[in-house]
C-alpha atoms as a PDB file:
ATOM      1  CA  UNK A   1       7.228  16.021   6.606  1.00  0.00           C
ATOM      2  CA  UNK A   2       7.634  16.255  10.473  1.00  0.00           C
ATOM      3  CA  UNK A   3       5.296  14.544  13.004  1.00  0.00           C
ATOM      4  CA  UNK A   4       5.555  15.805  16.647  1.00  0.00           C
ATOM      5  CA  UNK A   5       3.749  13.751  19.226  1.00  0.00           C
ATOM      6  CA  UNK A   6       3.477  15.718  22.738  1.00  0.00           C
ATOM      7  CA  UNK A   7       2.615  13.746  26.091  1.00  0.00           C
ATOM      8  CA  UNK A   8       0.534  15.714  28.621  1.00  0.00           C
ATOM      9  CA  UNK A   9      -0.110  14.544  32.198  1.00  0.00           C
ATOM     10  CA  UNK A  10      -2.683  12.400  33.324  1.00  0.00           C
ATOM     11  CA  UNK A  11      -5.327  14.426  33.887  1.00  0.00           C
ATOM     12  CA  UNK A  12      -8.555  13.586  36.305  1.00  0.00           C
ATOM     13  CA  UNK A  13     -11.643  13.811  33.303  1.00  0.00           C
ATOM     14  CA  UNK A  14     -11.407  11.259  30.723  1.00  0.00           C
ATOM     15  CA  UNK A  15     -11.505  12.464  27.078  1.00  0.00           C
ATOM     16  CA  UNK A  16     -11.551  10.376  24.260  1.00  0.00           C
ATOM     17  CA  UNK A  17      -9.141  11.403  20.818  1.00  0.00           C
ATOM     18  CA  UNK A  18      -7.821  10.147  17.944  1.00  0.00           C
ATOM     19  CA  UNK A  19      -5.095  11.390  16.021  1.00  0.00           C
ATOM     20  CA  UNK A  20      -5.138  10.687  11.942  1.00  0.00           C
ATOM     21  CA  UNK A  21      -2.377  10.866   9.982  1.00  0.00           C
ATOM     22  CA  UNK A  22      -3.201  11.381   5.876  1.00  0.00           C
ATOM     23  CA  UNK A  23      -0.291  11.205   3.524  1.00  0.00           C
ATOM     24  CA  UNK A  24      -1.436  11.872  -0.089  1.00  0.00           C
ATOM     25  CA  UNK A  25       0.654  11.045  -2.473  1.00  0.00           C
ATOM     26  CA  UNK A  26      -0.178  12.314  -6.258  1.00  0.00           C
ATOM     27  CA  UNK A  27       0.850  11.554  -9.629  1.00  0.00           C
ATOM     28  CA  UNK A  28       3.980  12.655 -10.902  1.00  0.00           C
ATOM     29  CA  UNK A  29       6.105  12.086 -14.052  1.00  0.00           C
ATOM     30  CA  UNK A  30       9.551  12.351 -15.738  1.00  0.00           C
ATOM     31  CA  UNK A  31      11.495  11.564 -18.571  1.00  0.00           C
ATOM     32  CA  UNK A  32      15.320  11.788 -19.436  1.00  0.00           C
ATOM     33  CA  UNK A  33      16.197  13.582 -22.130  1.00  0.00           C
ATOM     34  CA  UNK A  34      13.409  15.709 -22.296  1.00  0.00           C
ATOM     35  CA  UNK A  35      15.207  17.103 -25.719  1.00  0.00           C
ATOM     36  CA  UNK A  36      16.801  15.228 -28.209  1.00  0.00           C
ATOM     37  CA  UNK A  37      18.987  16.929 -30.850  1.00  0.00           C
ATOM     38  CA  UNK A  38      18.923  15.238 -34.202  1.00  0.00           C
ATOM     39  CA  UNK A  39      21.859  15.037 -36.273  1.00  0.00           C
ATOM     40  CA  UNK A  40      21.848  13.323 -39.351  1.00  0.00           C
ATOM     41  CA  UNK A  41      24.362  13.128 -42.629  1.00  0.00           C
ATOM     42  CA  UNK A  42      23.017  11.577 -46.510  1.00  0.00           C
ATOM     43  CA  UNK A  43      23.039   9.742 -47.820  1.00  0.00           C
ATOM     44  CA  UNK A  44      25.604   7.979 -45.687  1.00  0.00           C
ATOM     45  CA  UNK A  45      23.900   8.489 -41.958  1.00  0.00           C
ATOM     46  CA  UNK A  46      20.949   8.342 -41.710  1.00  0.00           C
ATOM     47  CA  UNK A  47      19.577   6.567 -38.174  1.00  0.00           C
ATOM     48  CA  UNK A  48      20.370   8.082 -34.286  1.00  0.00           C
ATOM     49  CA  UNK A  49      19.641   5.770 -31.630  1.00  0.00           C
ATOM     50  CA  UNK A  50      18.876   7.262 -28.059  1.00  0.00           C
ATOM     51  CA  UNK A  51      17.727   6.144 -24.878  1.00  0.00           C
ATOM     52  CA  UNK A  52      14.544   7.153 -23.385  1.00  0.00           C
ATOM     53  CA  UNK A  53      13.309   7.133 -19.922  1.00  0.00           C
ATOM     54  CA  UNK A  54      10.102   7.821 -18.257  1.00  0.00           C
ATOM     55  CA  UNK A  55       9.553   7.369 -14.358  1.00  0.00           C
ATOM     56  CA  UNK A  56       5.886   7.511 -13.818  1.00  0.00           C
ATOM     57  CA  UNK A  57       3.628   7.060 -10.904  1.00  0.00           C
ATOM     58  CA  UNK A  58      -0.206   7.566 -12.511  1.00  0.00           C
ATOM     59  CA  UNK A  59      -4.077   7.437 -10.556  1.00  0.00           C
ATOM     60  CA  UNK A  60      -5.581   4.035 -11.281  1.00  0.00           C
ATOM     61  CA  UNK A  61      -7.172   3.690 -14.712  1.00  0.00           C
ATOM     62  CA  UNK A  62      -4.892   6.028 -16.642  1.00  0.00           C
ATOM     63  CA  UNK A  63      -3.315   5.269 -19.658  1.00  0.00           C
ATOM     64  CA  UNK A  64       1.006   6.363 -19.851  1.00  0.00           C
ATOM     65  CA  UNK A  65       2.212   8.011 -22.168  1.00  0.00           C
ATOM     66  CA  UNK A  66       5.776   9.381 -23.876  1.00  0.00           C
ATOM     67  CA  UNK A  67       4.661  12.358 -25.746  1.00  0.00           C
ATOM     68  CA  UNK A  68       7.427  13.096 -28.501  1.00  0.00           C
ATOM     69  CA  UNK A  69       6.773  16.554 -30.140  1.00  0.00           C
ATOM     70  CA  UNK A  70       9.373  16.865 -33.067  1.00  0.00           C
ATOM     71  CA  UNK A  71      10.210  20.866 -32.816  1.00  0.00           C
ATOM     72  CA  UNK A  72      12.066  21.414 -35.859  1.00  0.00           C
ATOM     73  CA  UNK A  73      13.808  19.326 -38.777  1.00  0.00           C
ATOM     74  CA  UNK A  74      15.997  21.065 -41.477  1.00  0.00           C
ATOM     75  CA  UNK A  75      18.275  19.949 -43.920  1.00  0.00           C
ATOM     76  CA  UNK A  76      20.656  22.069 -46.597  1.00  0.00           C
ATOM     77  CA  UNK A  77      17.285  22.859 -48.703  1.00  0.00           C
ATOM     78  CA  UNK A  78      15.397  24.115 -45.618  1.00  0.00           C
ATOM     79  CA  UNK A  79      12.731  23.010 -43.976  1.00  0.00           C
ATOM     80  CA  UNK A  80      12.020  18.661 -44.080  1.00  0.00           C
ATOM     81  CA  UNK A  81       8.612  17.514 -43.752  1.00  0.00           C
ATOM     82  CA  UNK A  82       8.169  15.788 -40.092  1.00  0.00           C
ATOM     83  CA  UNK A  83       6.874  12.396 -42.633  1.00  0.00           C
ATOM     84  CA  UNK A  84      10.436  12.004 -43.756  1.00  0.00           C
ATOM     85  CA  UNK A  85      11.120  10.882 -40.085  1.00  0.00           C
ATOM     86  CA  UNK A  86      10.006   7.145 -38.737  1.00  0.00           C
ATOM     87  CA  UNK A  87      10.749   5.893 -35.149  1.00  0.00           C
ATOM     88  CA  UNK A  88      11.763   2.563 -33.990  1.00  0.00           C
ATOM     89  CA  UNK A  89      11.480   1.594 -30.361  1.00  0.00           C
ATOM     90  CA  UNK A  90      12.392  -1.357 -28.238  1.00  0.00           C
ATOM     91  CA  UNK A  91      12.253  -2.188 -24.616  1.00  0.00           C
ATOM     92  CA  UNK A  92      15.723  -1.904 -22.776  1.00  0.00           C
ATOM     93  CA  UNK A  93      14.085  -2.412 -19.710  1.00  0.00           C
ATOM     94  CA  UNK A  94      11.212  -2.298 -17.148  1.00  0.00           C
ATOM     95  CA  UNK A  95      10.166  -2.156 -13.287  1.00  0.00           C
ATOM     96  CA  UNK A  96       6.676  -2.312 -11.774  1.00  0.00           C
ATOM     97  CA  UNK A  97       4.011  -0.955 -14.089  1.00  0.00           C
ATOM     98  CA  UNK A  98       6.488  -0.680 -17.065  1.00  0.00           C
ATOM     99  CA  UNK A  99       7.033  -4.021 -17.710  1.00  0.00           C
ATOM    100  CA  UNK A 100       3.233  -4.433 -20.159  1.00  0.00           C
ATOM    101  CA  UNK A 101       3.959  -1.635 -21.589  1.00  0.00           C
ATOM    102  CA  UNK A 102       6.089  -2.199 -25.243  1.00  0.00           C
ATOM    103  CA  UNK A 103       8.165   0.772 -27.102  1.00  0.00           C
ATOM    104  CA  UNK A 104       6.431   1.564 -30.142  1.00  0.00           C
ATOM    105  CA  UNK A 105       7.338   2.652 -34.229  1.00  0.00           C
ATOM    106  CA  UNK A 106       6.147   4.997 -36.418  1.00  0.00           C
ATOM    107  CA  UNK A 107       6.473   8.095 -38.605  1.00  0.00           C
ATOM    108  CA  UNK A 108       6.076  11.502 -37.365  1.00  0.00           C
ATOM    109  CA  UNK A 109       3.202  13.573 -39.072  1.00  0.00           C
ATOM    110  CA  UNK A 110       2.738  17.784 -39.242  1.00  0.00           C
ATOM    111  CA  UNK A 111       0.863  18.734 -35.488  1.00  0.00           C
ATOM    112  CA  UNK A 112       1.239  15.590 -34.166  1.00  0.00           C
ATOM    113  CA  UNK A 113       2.490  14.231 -31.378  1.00  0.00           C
ATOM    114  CA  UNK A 114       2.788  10.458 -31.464  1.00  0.00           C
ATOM    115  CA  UNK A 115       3.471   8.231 -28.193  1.00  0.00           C
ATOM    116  CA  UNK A 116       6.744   6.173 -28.098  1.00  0.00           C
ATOM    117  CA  UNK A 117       5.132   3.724 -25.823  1.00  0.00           C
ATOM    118  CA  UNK A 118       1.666   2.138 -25.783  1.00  0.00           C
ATOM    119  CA  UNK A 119      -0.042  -0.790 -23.332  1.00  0.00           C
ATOM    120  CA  UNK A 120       1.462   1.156 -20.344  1.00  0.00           C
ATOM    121  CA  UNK A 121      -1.837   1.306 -17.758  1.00  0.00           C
ATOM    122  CA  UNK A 122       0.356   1.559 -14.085  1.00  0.00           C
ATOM    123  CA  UNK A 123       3.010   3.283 -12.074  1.00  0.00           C
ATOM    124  CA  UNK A 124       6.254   2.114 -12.867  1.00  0.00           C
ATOM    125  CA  UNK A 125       9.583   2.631 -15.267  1.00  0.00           C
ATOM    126  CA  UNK A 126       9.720   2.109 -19.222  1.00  0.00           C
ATOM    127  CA  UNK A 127      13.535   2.593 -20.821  1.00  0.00           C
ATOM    128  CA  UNK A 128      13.081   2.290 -24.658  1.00  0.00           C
ATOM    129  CA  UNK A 129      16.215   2.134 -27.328  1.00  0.00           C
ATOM    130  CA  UNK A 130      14.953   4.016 -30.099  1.00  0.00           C
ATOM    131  CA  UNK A 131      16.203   4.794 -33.691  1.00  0.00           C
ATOM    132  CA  UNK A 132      15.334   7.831 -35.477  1.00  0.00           C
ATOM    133  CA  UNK A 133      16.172   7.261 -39.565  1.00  0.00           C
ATOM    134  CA  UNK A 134      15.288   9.949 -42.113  1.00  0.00           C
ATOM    135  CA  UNK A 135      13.973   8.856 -45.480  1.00  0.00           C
ATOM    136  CA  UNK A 136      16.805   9.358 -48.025  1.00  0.00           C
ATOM    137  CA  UNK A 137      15.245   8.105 -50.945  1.00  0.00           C
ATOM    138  CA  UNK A 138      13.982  12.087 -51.401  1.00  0.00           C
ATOM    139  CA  UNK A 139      16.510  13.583 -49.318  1.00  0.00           C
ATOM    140  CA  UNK A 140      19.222  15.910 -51.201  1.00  0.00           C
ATOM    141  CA  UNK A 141      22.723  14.884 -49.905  1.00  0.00           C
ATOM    142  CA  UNK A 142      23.837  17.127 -46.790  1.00  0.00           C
ATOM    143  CA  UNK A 143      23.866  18.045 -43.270  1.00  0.00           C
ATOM    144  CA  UNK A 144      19.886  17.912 -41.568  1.00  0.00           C
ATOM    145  CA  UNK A 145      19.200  18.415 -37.678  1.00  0.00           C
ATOM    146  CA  UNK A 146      15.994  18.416 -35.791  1.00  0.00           C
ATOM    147  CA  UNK A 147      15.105  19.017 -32.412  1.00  0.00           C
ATOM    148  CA  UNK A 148      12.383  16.672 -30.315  1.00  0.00           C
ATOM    149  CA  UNK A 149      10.965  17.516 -26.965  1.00  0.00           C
ATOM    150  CA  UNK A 150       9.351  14.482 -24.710  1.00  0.00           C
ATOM    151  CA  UNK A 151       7.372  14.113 -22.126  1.00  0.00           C
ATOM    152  CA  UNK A 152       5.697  11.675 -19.998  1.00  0.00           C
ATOM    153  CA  UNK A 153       1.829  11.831 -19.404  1.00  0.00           C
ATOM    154  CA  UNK A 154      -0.613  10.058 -17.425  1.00  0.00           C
ATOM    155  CA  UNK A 155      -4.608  10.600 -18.956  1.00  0.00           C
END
């Protein structure tokens, strides 16, 4: 932004001004990764841990969000059902706004897209650890992969 301020001489009528200066500043958000490749091995590995974090600056009254969309999960028979994947979040840290909010766990469900945080209500920074562990109790032994996309939301 660039502010120029111009003096003029002193002139013989009087005038009366006022300058006003607005600076608007509006919501944004951001979260790093916004993908996450899955990569898992049974029956012997079975959990990924990655770090999440989401920078957000939200209007007043609006409840935060991570958004995690799980794009695809395969395994050596195909397709995996997105229930054979749970979630398990904790707080690595927190600034401002961030610090109610709490990293939450779950399973993933077909068309859903379940929040990794909850209690988040102001601007501020969450960083949540969080494990992803397939289900190998019905899982045939063999390579499975997944992709997840994220995002951070204000509503």
């Amino acid at each position: 932004m660039l502010l120029c301020l111009t003096a003029t001489p002193k002139a013989f009528t009087q005038r009366n001004s006022s300058t006003v200066l607005v600076v608007r500043i509006g919501p944004e958000a951001s979260v790093d990764p916004s993908h996450i490749t899955l990569s898992f091995r049974a029956p012997d590995q079975l959990v990924q841990t990655a770090t999440v974090t989401a920078l957000v600056r939200s209007l007043p009254n609006q409840q935060i969000h991570i958004a995690a969309h799980l794009l695809s999960l395969t395994g050596p028979d195909g397709p995996v059902p997105p229930s054979a994947l749970n979630w398990n979040g904790t707080v690595a840290s927190a600034t401002s706004g961030g610090k109610q909010a709490r990293c939450t766990s779950g399973a993933f469900a077909s068309g859903s897209m379940p929040s990794l945080s909850t209690n988040w209500r102001q601007s501020g920074m969450l960083r949540c650890t969080v494990s992803f562990a397939l289900n190998g109790a019905t899982l045939a032994p063999g390579s499975y992969s997944g992709m997840l996309s994220l995002a951070a939301t204000a509503q």
